[in-house]
Protein backbone atom coordinates (compact mmCIF):
# COMPACT_ATOMS: atom_id res chain seq x y z
CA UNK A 1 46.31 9.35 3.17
CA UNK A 2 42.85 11.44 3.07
CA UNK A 3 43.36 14.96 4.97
CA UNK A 4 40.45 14.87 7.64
CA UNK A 5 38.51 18.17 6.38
CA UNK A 6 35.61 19.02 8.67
CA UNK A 7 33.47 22.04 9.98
CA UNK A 8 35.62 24.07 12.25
CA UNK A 9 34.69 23.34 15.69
CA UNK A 10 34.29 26.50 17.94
CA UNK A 11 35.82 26.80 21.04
CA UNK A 12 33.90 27.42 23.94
CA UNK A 13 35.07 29.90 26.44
CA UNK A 14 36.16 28.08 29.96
CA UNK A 15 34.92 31.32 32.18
CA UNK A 16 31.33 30.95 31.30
CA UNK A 17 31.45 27.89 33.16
CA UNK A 18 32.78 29.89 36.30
CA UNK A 19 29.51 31.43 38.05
CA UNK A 20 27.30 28.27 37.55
CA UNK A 21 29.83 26.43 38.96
CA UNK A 22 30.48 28.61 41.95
CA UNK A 23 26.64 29.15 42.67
CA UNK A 24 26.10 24.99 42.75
CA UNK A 25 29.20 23.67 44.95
CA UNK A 26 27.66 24.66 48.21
CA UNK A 27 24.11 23.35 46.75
CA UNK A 28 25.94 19.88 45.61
CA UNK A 29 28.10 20.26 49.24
CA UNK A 30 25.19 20.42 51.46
CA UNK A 31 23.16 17.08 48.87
CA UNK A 32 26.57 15.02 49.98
CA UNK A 33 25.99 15.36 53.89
CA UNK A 34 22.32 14.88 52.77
CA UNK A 35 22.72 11.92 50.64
CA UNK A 36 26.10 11.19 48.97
CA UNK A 37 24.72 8.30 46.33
CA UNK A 38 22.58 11.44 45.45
CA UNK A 39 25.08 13.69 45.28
CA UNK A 40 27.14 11.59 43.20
CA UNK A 41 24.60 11.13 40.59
CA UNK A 42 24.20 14.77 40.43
CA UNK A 43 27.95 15.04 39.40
CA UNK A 44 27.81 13.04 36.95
CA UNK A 45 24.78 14.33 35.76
CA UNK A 46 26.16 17.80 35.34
CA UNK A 47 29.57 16.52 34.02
CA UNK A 48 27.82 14.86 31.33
CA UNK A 49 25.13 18.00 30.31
CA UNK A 50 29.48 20.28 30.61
CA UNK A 51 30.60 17.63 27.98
CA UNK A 52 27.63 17.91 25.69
CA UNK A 53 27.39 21.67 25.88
CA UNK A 54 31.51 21.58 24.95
CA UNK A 55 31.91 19.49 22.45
CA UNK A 56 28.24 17.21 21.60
CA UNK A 57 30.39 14.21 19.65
CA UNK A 58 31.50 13.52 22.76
CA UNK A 59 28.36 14.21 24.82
CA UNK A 60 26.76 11.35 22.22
CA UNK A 61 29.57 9.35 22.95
CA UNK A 62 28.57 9.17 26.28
CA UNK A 63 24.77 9.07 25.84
CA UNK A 64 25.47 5.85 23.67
CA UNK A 65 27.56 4.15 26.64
CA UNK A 66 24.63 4.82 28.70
CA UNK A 67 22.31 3.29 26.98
CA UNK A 68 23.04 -0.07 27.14
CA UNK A 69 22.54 0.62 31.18
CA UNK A 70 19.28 2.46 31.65
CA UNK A 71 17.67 -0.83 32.85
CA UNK A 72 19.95 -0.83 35.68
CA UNK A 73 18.12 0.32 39.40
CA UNK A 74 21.05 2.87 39.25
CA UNK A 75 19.88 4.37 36.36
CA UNK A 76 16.82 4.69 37.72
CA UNK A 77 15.62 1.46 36.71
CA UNK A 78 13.18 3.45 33.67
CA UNK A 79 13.92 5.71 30.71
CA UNK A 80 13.57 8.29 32.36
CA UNK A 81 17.65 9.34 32.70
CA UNK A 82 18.26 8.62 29.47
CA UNK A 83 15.39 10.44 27.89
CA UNK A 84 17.01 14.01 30.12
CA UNK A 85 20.28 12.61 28.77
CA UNK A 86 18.54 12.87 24.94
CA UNK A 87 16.94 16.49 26.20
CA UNK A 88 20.31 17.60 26.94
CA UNK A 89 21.45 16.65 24.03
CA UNK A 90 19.01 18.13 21.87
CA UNK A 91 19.33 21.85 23.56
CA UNK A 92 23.47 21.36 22.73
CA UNK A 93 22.70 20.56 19.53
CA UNK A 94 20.26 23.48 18.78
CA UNK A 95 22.80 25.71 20.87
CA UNK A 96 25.44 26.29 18.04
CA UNK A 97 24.90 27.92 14.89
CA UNK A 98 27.18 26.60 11.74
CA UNK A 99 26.82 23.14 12.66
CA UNK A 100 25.34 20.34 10.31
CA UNK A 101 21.75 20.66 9.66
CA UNK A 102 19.80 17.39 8.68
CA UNK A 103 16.83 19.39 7.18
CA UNK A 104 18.83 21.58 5.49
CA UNK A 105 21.25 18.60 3.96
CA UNK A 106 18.45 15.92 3.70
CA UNK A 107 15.32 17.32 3.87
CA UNK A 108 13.44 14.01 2.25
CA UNK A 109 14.71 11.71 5.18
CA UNK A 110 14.12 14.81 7.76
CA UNK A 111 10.70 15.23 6.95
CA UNK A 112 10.32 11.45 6.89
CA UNK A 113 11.24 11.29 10.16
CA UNK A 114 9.25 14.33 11.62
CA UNK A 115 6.33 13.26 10.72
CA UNK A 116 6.82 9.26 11.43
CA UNK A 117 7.07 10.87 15.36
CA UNK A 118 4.18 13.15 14.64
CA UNK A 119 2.05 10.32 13.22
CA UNK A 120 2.77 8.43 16.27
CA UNK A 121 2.01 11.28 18.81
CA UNK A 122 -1.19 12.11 16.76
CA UNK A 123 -1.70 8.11 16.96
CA UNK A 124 -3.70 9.46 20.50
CA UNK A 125 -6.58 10.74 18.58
CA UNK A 126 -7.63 6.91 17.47
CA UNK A 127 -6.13 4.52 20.20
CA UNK A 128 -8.04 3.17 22.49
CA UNK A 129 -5.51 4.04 25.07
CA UNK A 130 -4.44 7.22 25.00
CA UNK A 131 -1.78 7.00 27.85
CA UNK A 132 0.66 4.51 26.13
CA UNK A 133 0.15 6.46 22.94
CA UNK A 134 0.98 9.14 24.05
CA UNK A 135 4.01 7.91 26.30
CA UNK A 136 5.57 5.89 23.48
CA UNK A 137 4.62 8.68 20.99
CA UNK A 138 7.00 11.00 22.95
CA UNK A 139 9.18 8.34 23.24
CA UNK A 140 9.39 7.81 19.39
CA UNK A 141 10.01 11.58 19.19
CA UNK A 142 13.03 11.84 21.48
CA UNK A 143 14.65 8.59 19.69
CA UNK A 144 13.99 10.03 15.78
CA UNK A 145 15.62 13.28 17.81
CA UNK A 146 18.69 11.48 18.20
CA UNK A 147 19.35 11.34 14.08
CA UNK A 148 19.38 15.05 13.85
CA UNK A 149 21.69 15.45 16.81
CA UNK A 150 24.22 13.01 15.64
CA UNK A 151 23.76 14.50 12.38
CA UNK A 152 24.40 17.65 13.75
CA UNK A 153 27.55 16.17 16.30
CA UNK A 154 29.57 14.44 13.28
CA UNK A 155 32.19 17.36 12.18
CA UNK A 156 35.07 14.89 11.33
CA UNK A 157 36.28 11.66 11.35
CA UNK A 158 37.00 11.69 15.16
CA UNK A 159 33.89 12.20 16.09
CA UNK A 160 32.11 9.46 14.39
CA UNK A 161 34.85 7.19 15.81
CA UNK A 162 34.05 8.70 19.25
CA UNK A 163 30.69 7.37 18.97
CA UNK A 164 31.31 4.06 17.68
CA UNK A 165 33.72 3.70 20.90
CA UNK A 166 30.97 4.41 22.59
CA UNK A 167 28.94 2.02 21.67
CA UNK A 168 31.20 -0.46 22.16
CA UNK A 169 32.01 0.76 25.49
CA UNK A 170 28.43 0.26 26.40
CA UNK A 171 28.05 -3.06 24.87
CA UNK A 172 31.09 -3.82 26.93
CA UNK A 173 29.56 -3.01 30.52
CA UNK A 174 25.93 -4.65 29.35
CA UNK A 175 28.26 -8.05 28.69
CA UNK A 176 29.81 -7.99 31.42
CA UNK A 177 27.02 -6.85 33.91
CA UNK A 178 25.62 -10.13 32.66
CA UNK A 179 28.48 -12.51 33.40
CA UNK A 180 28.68 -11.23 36.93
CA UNK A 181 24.73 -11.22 37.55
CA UNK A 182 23.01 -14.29 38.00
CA UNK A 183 21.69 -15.88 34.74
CA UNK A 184 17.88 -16.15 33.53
CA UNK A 185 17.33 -19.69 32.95
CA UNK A 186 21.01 -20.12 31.98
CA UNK A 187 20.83 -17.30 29.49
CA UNK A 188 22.94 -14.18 29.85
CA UNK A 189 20.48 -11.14 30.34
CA UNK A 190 22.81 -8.29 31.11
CA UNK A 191 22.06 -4.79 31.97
CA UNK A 192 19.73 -4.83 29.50
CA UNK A 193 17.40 -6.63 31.25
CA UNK A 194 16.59 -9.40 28.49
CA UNK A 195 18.33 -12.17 26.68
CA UNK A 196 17.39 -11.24 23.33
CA UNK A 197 18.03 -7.36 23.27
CA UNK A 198 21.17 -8.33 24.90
CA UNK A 199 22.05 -10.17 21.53
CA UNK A 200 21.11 -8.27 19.18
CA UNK A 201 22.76 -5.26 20.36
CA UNK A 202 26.17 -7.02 20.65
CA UNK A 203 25.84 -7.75 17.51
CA UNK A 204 26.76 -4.15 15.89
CA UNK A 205 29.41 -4.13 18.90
CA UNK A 206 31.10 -7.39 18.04
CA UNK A 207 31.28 -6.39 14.08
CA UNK A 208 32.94 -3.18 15.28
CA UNK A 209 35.66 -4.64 16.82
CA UNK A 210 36.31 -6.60 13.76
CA UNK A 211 36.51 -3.78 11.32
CA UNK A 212 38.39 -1.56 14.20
CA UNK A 213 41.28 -4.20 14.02
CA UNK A 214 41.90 -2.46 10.16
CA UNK A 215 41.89 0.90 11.43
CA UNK A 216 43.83 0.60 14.56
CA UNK A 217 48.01 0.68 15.05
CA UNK A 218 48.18 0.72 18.20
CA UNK A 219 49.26 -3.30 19.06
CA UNK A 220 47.83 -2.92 22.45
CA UNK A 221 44.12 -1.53 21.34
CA UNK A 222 44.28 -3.88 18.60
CA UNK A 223 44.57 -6.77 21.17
CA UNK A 224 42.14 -5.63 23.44
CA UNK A 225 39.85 -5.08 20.64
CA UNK A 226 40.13 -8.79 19.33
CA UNK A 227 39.33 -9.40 23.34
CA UNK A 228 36.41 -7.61 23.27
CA UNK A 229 35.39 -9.40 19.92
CA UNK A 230 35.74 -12.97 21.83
CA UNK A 231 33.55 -11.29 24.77
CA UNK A 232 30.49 -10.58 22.63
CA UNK A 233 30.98 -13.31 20.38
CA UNK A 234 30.56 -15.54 23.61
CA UNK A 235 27.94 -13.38 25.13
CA UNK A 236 26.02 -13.83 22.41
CA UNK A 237 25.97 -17.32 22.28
CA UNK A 238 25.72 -17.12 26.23
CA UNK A 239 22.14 -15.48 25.80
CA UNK A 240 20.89 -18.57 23.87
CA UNK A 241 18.50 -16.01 21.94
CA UNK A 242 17.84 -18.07 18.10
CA UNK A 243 16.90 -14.96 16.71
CA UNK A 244 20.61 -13.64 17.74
CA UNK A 245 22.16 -16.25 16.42
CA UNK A 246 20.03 -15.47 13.16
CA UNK A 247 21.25 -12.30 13.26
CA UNK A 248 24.93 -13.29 13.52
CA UNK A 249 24.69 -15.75 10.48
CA UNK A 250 23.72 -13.04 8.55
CA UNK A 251 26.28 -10.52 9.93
CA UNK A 252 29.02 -12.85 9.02
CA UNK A 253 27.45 -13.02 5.45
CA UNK A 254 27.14 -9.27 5.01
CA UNK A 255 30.54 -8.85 6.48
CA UNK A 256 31.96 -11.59 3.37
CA UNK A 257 29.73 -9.79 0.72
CA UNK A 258 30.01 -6.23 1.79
CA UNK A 259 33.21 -6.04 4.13
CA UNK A 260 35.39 -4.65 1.44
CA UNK A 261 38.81 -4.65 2.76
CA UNK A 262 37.58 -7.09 5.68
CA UNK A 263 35.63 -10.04 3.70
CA UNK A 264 38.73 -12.22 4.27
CA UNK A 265 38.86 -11.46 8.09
CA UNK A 266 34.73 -12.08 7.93
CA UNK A 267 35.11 -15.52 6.44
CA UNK A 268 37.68 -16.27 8.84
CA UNK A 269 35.14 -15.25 11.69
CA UNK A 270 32.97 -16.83 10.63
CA UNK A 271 34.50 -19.94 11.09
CA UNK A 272 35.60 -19.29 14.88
CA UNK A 273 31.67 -18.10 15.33
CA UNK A 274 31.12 -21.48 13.93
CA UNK A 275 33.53 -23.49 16.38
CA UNK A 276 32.62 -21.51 19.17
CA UNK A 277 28.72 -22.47 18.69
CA UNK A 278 29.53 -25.69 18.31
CA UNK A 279 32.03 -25.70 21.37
CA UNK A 280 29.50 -24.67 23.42
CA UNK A 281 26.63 -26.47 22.91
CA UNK A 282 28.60 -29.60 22.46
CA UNK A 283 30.80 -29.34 25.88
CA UNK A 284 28.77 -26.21 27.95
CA UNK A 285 24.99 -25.85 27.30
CA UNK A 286 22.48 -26.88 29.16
CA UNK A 287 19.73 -28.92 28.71
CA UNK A 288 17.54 -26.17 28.56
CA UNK A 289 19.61 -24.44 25.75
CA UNK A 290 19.68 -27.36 23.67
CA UNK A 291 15.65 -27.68 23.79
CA UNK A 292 16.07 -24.03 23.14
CA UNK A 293 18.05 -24.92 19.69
CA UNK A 294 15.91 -27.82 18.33
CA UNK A 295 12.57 -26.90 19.84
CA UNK A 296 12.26 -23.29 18.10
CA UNK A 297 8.58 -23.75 19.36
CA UNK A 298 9.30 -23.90 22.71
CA UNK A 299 7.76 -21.23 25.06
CA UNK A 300 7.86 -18.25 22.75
CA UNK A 301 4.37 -17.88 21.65
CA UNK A 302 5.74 -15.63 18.77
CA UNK A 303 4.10 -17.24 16.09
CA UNK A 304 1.09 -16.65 18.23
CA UNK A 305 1.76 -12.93 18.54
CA UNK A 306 2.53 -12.62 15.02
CA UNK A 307 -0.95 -13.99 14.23
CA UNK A 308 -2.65 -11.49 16.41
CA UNK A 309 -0.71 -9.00 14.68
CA UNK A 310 -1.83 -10.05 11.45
CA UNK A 311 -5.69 -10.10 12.66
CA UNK A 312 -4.92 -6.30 13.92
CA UNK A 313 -3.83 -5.24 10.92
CA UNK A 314 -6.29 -6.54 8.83
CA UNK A 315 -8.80 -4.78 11.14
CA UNK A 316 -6.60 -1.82 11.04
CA UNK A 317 -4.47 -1.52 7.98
CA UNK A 318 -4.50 2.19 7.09
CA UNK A 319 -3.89 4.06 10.62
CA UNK A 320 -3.27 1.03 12.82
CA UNK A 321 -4.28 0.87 16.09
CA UNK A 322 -2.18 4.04 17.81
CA UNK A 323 1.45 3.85 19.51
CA UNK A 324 1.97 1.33 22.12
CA UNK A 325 -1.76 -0.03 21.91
CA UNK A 326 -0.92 -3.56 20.32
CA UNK A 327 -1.12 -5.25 23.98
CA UNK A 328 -4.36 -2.66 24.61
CA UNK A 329 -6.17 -4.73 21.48
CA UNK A 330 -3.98 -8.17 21.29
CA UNK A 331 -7.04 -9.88 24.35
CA UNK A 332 -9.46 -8.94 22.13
CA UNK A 333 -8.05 -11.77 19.56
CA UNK A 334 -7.97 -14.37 22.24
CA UNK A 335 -11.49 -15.12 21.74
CA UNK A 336 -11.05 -15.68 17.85
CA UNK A 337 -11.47 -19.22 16.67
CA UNK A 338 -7.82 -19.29 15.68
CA UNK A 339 -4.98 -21.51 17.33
CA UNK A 340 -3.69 -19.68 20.40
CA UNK A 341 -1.38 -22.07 22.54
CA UNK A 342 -0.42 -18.87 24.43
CA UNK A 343 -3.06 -17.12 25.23
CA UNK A 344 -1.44 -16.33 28.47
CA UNK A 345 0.67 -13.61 26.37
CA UNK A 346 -2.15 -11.79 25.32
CA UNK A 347 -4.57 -12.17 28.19
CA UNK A 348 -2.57 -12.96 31.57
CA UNK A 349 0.44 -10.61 30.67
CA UNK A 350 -0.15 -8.52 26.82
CA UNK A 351 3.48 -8.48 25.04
CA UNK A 352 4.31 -6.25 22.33
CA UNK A 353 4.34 -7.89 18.72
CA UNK A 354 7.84 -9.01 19.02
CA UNK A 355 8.46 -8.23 15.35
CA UNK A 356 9.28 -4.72 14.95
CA UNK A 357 7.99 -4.65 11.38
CA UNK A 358 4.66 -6.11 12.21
CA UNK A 359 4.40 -4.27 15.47
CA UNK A 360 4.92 -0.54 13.31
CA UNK A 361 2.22 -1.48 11.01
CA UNK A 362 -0.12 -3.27 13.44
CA UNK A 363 -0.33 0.11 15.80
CA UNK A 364 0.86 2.97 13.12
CA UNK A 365 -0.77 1.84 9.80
CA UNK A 366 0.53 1.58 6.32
CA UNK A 367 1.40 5.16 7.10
CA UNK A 368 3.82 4.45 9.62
CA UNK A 369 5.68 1.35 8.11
CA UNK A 370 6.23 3.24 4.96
CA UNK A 371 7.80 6.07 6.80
CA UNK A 372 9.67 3.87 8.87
CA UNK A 373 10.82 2.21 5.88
CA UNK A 374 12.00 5.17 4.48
CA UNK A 375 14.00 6.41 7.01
CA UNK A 376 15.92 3.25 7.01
CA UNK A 377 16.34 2.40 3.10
CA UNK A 378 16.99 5.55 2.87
CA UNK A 379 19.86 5.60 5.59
CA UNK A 380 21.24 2.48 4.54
CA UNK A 381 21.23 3.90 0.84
CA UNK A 382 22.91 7.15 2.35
CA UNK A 383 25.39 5.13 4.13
CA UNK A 384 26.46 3.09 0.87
CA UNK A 385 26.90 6.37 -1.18
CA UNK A 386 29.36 7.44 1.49
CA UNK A 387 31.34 4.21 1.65
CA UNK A 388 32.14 4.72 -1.94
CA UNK A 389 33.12 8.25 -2.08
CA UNK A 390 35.49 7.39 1.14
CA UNK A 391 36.96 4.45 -1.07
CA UNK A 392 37.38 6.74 -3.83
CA UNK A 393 39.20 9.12 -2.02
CA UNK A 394 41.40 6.65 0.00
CA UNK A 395 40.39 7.15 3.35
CA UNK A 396 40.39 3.59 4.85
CA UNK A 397 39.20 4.60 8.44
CA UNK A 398 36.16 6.25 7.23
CA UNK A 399 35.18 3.68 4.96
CA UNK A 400 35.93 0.76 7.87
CA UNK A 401 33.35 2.56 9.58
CA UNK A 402 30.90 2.98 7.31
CA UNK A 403 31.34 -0.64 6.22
CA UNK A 404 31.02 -1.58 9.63
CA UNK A 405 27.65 0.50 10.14
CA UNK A 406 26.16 -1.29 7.17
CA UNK A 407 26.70 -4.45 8.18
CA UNK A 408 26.01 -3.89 11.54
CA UNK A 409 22.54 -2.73 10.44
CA UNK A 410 22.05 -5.76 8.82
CA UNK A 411 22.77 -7.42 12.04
CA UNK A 412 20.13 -5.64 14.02
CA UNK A 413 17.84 -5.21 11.53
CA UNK A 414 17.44 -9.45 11.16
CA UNK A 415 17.38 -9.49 14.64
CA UNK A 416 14.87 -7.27 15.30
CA UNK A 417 12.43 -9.39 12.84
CA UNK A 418 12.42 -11.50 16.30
CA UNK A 419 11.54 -8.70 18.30
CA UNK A 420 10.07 -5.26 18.69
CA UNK A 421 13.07 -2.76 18.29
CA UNK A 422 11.09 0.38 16.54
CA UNK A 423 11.88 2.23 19.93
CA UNK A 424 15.54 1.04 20.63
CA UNK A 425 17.62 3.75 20.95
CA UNK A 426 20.94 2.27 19.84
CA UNK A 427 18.86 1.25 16.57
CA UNK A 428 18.51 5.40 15.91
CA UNK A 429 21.97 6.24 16.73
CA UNK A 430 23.02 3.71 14.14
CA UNK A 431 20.67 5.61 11.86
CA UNK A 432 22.20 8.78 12.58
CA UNK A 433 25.52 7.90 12.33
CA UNK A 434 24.36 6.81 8.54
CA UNK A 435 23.49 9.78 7.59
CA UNK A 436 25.88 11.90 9.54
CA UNK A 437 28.66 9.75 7.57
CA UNK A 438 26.78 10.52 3.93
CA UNK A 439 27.39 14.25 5.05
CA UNK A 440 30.32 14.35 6.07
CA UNK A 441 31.45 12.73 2.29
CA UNK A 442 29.50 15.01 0.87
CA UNK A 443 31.20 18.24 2.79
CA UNK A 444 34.64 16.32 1.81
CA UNK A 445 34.11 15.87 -1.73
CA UNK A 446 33.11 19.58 -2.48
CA UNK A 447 36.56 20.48 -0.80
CA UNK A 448 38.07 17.87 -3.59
CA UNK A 449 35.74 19.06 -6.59
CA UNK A 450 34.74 15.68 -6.65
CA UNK A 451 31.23 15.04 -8.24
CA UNK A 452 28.45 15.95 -6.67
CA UNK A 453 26.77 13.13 -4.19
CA UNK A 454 22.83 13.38 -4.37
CA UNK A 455 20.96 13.37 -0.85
CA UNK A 456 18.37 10.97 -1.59
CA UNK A 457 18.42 8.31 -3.95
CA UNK A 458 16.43 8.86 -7.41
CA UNK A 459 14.94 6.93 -9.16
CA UNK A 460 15.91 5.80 -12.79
């Protein structure tokens, strides 16, 4: 069995929480009489900035669980929470001295990242918009944020396993808020908001609760994690999205070829994914979902979007068009003698590209799709390097969740071919975890004397 070898983790002193805590009761007292639903909010609000400050692993735990809700009217119904939850998280991180430092360990993918947010934020000084630049420029910044601080949270095994828990925990509440609400033409939107997000970020959810099963020994967790499995393996068929079900082919596939000591469970998945699609279209799906399956034409307009987004970057192909100006330019193409069946999409009501590959290079260039490229070959190549030095050493929980990451990736990646994901934040906490995983093998293996693991890849 691997010994879990880690940074030491300071302990924070208790009675410096004392006087803030004294001088805000009577402040959060006197909000309750005002407006308790306020008051409550602001309780959990500082309970959440107390965790992050004392130990940040959990603090991202957290901030990944609430993701998956910040469409909800609770949650303000905007970003706007969650981007002070990612603040918070950032001063925590930057708070400590000692603790993992992305530029320090991986400078190539930390300057890759820097400036992939700065190129967006200076994407102002070209678009023809400068307020949606701008906003999703900042936007980009606090998500790319989110690698170095859960870079900078991962210390030991627990931690990363905190986070995927998270995740899971989130993925759990979106699934659910979605079963309970009513549907959107008989497809399961969930507190997400929309059917197809809702899928593809199940999909990293439902591959952690198979690779969880090898890593937990509890009986009870381990049944309630094969529960969960069944819940977003349903949900995702519930949300009728093809480019989910895409996705989940290919997760299954990834799982066989790269689930190491999990390819037999994968294959075995795959075949209740494969009865439990066929269950329900055969016995449970609408009309609507059916037309869904064998029309893949049917009121998307995607193709149409895609073709605009070839058109802008052929216009565009060096600095694109700025951040969050594709729907700013897409009318503009309307008028071109091209086949448009839904012009509606770029006229009545403009729509991202709903391909996050072509949207990056439509509105940030060749410039920004190579740096966003980067940053994730480069994870995933990160990511691999650790899996091997965890088999290597024996340490089958560490390498379950690294295997589980990659696949998941996969997942979300294929899915997000179907849609425009470049600003999901789930999608950079993946990322982070990555990398945090590649560092924490690589502060292992110097305790073991093993060889030394290279921070990029390099080329032969």
């Amino acid at each position: 069995m691997a010994v879990d070898v880690g940074l030491p983790r300071p302990t924070p002193d208790p009675r410096s929480l004392a006087l803030p805590i004294a001088l805000l009761a009577p402040v959060l007292g006197i909000a309750a009489v005002i407006s308790p639903a306020a008051a409550l909010i602001a309780v959990a609000a500082l309970l959440f900035v107390a965790v992050a400050f004392y130990d940040l692993a959990a603090g991202v735990a957290l901030f990944t669980t609430f993701t998956f809700l910040e469409a909800l009217p609770a949650a303000g119904g905007d970003v706007e929470a969650v981007k002070v939850g990612g603040f918070v998280l950032v001063l925590a991180a930057l708070r400590r001295s000692g603790r993992p430092f992305l530029l320090k360990e991986q400078p190539k993918l930390a300057y890759a990242a820097t400036f992939f947010a700065g190129w967006a934020l200076a994407s102002t000084l070209w678009a023809a918009n400068v307020s949606p630049a701008a906003a999703d420029g900042v936007r980009l910044l606090l998500d790319v944020a989110l690698v170095f601080v859960v870079f900078a949270a991962v210390r030991q095994a627990r931690d990363a396993r905190w986070i995927v828990w998270g995740y899971v925990a989130g993925a759990t509440a979106a699934a659910l808020v979605g079963l309970v609400q009513p549907a959107d033409n008989d497809r399961l939107v969930g507190s997400l908001g929309e059917p197809n997000f809702l899928a593809a970020m199940l999909l990293p959810a439902f591959v952690f609760t198979v690779f969880a099963t090898g890593w937990t020994t509890n009986v009870v967790q381990r049944w309630l994690v094969r529960l969960l499995g069944v819940l977003f393996l349903v949900s995702i068929f519930l949300t009728q999205s093809r480019g989910g079900l895409i996705a989940l082919v290919v997760v299954i596939v990834a799982g066989v070829v790269l689930g190491g000591p999990r390819r037999r469970i994968f294959a075995l998945v795959g075949g209740v994914a494969a009865a439990v699609g066929l269950a329900y279209y055969a016995l449970f799906a609408s009309d609507y979902a059916l037309e869904r399956l064998t029309n893949p034409g049917r009121g998307t307009g995607r193709a149409d979007l895609w073709s605009v987004a070839t058109g802008v970057i052929g216009d565009n192909p060096v600095v694109g068009v700025g951040a969050g100006n594709f729907p700013v330019v897409a009318p503009q193409y309307a008028a071109e003698p091209i086949n448009l069946p839904y012009a509606r999409l770029l006229v009545d009501t403009p729509k991202v590209a709903h391909n996050t590959y072509l949207g990056v290079f439509a509105e940030l260039g060749v410039v920004g799709l190579a740096l966003f490229a980067l940053i994730v070959v480069g994870s995933l190549v990160l990511l691999w390097r650790a899996v091997e030095v965890f088999a290597r050493r024996g340490d089958v929980q560490l390498e379950l969740i690294g295997r589980a990451i990659l696949v998941s990736l996969a997942g979300m990646l294929t899915a997000f071919v179907f849609l425009s994901g470049e600003y999901e934040k789930q999608l950079w906490l993946l990322l982070g975890l990555a990398v945090a995983l590649h560092g924490l093998a690589r502060r292992r293996a110097r305790t073991t004397g093993e060889r030394r693991i290279e921070p990029l890849p390099s080329r032969r």
